[in-house]
Protein backbone atom coordinates (compact mmCIF):
# COMPACT_ATOMS: atom_id res chain seq x y z
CA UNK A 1 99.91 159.11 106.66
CA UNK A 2 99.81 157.87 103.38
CA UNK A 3 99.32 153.80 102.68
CA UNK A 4 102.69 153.95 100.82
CA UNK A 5 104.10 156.10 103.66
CA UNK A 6 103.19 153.42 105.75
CA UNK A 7 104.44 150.25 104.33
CA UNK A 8 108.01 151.79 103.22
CA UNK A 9 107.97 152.59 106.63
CA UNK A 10 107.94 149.01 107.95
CA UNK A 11 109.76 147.88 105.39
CA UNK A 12 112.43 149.88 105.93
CA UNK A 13 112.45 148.91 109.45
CA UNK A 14 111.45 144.93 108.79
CA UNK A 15 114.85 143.45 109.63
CA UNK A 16 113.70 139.93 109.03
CA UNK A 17 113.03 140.77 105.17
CA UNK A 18 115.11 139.08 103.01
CA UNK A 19 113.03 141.05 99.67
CA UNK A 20 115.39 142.88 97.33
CA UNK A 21 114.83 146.49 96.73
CA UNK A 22 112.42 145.54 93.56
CA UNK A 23 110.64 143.31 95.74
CA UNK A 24 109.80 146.00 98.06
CA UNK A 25 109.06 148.48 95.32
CA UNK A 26 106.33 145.71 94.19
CA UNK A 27 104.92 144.73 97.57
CA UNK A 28 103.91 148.61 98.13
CA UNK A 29 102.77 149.10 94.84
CA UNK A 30 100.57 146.15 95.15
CA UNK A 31 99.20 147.15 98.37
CA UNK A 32 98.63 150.77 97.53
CA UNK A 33 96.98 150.03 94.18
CA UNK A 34 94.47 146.70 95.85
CA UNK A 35 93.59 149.12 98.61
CA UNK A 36 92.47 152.16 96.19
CA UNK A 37 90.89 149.62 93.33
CA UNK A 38 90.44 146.13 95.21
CA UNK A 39 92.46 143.00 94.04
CA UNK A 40 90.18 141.89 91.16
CA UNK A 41 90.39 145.26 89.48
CA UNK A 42 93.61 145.87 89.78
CA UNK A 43 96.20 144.38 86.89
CA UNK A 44 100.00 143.61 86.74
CA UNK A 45 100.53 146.11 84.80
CA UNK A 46 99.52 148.69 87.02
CA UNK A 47 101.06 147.49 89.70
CA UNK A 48 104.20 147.09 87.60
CA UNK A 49 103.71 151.07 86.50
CA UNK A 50 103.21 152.16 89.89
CA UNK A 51 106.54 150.07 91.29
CA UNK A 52 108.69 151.95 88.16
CA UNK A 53 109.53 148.05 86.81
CA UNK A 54 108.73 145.72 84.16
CA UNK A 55 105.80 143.54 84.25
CA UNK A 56 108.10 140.71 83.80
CA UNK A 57 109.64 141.50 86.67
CA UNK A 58 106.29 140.65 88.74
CA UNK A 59 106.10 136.97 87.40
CA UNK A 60 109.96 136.21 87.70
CA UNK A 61 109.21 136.45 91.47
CA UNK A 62 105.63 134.93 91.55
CA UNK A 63 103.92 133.43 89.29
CA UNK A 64 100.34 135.01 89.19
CA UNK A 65 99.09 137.79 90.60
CA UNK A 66 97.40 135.71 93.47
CA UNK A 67 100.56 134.22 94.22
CA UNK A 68 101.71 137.73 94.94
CA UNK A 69 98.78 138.63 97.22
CA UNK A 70 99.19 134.92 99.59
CA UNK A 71 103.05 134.75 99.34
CA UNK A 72 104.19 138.48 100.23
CA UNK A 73 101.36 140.91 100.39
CA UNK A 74 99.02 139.14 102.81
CA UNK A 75 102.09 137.92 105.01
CA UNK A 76 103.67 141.76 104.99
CA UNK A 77 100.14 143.16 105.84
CA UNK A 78 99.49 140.40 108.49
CA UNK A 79 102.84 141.37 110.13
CA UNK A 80 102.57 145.00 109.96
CA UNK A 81 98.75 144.87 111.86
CA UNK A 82 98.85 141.81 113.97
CA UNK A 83 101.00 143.48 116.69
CA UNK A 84 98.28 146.63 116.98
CA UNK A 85 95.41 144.24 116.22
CA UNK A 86 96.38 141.55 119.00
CA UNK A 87 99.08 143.02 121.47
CA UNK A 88 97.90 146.33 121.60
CA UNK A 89 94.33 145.50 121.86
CA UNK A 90 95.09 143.40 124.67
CA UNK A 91 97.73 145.22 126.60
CA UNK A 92 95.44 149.00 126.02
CA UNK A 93 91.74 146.86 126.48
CA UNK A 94 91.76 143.57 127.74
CA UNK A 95 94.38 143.57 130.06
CA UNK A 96 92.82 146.40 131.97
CA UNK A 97 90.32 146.33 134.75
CA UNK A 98 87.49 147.94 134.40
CA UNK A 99 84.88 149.21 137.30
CA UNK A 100 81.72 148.13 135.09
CA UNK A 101 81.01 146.32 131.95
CA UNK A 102 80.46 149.79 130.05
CA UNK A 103 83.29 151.55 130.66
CA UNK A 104 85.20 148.32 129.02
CA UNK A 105 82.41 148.50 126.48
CA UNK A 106 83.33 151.92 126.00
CA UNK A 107 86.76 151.59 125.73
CA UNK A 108 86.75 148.76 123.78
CA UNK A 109 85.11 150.29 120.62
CA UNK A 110 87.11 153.73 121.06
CA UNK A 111 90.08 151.80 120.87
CA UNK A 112 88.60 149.88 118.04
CA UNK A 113 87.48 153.36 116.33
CA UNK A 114 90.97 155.02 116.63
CA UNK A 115 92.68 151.84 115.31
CA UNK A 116 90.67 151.75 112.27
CA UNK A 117 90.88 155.47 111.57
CA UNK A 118 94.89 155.16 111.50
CA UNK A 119 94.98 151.71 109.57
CA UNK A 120 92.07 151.41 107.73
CA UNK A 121 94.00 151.67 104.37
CA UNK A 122 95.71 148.25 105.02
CA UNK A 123 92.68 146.59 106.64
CA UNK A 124 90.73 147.82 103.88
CA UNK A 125 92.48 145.30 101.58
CA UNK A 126 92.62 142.48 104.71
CA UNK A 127 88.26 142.95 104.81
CA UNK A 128 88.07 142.91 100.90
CA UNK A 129 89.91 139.75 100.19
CA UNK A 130 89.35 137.72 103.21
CA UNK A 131 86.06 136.33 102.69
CA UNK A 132 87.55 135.06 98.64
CA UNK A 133 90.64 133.49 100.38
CA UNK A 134 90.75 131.03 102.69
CA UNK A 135 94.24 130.96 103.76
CA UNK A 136 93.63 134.67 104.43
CA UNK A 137 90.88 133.85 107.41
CA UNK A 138 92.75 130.72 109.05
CA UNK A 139 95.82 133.11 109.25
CA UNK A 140 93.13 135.92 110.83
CA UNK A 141 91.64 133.08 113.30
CA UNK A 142 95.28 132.03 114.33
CA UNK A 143 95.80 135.65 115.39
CA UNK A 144 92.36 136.05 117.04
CA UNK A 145 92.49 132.81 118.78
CA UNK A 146 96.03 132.87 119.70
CA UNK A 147 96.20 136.16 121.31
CA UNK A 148 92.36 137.67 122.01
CA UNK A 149 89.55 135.06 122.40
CA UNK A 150 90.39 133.80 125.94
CA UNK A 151 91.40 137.04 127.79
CA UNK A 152 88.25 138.72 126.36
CA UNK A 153 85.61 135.28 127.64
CA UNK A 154 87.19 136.06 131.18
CA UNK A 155 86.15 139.57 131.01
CA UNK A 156 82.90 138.46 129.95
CA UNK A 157 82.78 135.80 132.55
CA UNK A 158 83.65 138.44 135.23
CA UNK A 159 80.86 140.47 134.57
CA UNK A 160 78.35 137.60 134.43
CA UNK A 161 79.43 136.89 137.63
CA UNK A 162 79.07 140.19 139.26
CA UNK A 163 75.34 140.20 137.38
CA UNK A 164 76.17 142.99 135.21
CA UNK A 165 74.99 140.89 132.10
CA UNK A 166 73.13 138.55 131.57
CA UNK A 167 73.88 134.85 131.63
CA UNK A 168 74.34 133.54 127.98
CA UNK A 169 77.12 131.75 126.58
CA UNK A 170 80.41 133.94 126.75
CA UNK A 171 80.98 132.76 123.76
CA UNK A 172 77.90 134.21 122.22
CA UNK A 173 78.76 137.23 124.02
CA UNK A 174 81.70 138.19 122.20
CA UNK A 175 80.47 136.84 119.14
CA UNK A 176 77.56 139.74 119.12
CA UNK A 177 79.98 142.48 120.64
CA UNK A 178 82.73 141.95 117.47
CA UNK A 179 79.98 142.18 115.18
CA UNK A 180 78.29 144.72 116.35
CA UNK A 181 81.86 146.79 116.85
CA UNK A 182 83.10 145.46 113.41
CA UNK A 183 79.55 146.52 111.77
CA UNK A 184 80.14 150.16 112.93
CA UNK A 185 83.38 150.41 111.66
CA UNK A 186 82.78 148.50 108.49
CA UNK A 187 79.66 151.19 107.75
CA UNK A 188 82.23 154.23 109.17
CA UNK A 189 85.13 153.74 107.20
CA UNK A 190 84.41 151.48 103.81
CA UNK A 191 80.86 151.74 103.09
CA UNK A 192 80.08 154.81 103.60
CA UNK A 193 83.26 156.70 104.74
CA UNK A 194 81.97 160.24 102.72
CA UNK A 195 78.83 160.55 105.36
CA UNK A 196 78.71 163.41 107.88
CA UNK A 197 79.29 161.30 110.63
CA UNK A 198 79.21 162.15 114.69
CA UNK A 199 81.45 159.93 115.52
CA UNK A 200 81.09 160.54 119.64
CA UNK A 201 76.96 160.28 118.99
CA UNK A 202 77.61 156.91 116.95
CA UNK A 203 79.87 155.43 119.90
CA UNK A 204 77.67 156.35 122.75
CA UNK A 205 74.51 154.93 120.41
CA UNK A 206 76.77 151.74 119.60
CA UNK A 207 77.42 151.44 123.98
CA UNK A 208 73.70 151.78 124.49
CA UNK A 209 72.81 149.15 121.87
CA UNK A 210 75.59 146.58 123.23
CA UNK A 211 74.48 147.50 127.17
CA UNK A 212 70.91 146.97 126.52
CA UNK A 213 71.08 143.90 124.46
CA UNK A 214 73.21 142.11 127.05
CA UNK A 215 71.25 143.77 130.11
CA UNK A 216 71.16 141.42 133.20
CA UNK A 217 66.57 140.94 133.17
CA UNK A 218 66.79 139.57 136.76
C-alpha cells in the first residue's frame, strides 16, 4: 500500500481529528513528499503542489514548515504507529511465553521484520528526523517507556534466572538486542533497501549473533 494510501486511510477513520479537508490534503502531502525526499529537501511549495493548494495556505495554518512537521505531522505519524509499535508488539511478543530465550529472540525480530516491511514508509520519516528534533525522541521514549521497557526486562530477567543468558544488567540486555534488531532493519530497509537480500538467512544470522553474544559461559 501506498504511503498516501495509508495516511488517507487513517485519516479518514481518525474520529478525534478536528483538521479541515485542506488540512488533511497538507498533512499527506507533507508526509508523502518528507518520506520520498527527507524534510530538509523538501519545500512548501512542493508540498503545496502535491496537496492541489496554495502555498499560502500552508503558513495560514502554521507558521514554518517545522511548525508543520512538530504540530500535525509528527503527532499524526506518532498516532498512526504507536498502537502497532507498542500494543501490538507487546500483545503478539512480549506478552507471550516462550519455551527458550531463542524462540522469543526469534520471534521478536520476525515481528520486528514484518512491521517494518508494511510501515517503513512512515518510520522512514520518524528515523530521519528524530535524531534533529528533540521533541520527536522524548515523544518516542514516552511510548517506549510507557508501554515496552518493563514487560521486555521481565522477560530478560526470566531467562537469567533459568541460566539461559548470562547475568548482565537487563538493562544492558535490551539495550544490545534493540540495536542489534534496529541495525538490521535500518541496513534492510533505508540504507540499502535495493540489495539482494535473504531475508530468512539474515534473521537466523541476526538469532545466532544475539544467542551467542548473550550465551550463559557457566
Amino acid at each position: 500500500m501506498k504511503i498516501s494510501e495509508m495516511m488517507e486511510q487513517f485519516l479518514n477513520k481518525d474520529e478525534e481529528s478536528n483538521m479541515s479537508e485542506k488540512q488533511k490534503k497538507i498533512v499527506k502531502a507533507a508526509i508523502e513528499m518528507f518520506s520520498e525526499k527527507g524534510f530538509a529537501a523538501t519545500s512548501t511549495s512542493e508540498i503545496a503542489k502535491k496537496a492541489g493548494v496554495a502555498e499560502g495556505t500552508i503558513f495560514r495554518h502554521y507558521k514554518t514548515k517545522k511548525d508543520l512537521l512538530i504540530s500535525i505531522v509528527m503527532p499524526t505519524i506518532i498516532k498512526y504507529v504507536s498502537p502497532f509499535f507498542a500494543k501490538s508488539f507487546v500483545q503478539e511478543v512480549l506478552e507471550n511465553k516462550y519455551e527458550s530465550f531463542e524462540v522469543f529472540i526469534r520471534k521478536l525480530i520476525k515481528n520486528r521484520y514484518e512491521f517494518a516491511k508494511r510501515n517503513f514508509p512512515i518510520l522512514k520519516i520518524y528515523i530521519q528526523e528524530v535524531f534533529y528534533h528533540e521533541e520527536l525522541r522524548g515523544e518516542f521514549q514516552n511510548i517506549f517507556l510507557t508501554h515496552v521497557y518493563e514487560k521486555f526486562i521481565k522477560i530478560v530477567k526470566h531467562f537469567q534466572e533459568k541460566g539461559e543468558i548470562a547475568e548482565i544488567p537487563p538493562e544492558s540486555v535490551v539495550r544490545m538486542i534493540i540495536s542489534t534488531v534496529f541495525g538490521y532493519m535500518l541496513a534492510r530497509f533505508l540504507i540499502s533497501p535495493e540489495a539482494n537480500w535473504d531475508d530468512e538467512l539474515e534473521i537466523e544470522l541476526t538469532v545466532r549473533f544475539i544467542m551467542n553474544g548473550l550465551k550463559n559461559q557457566e
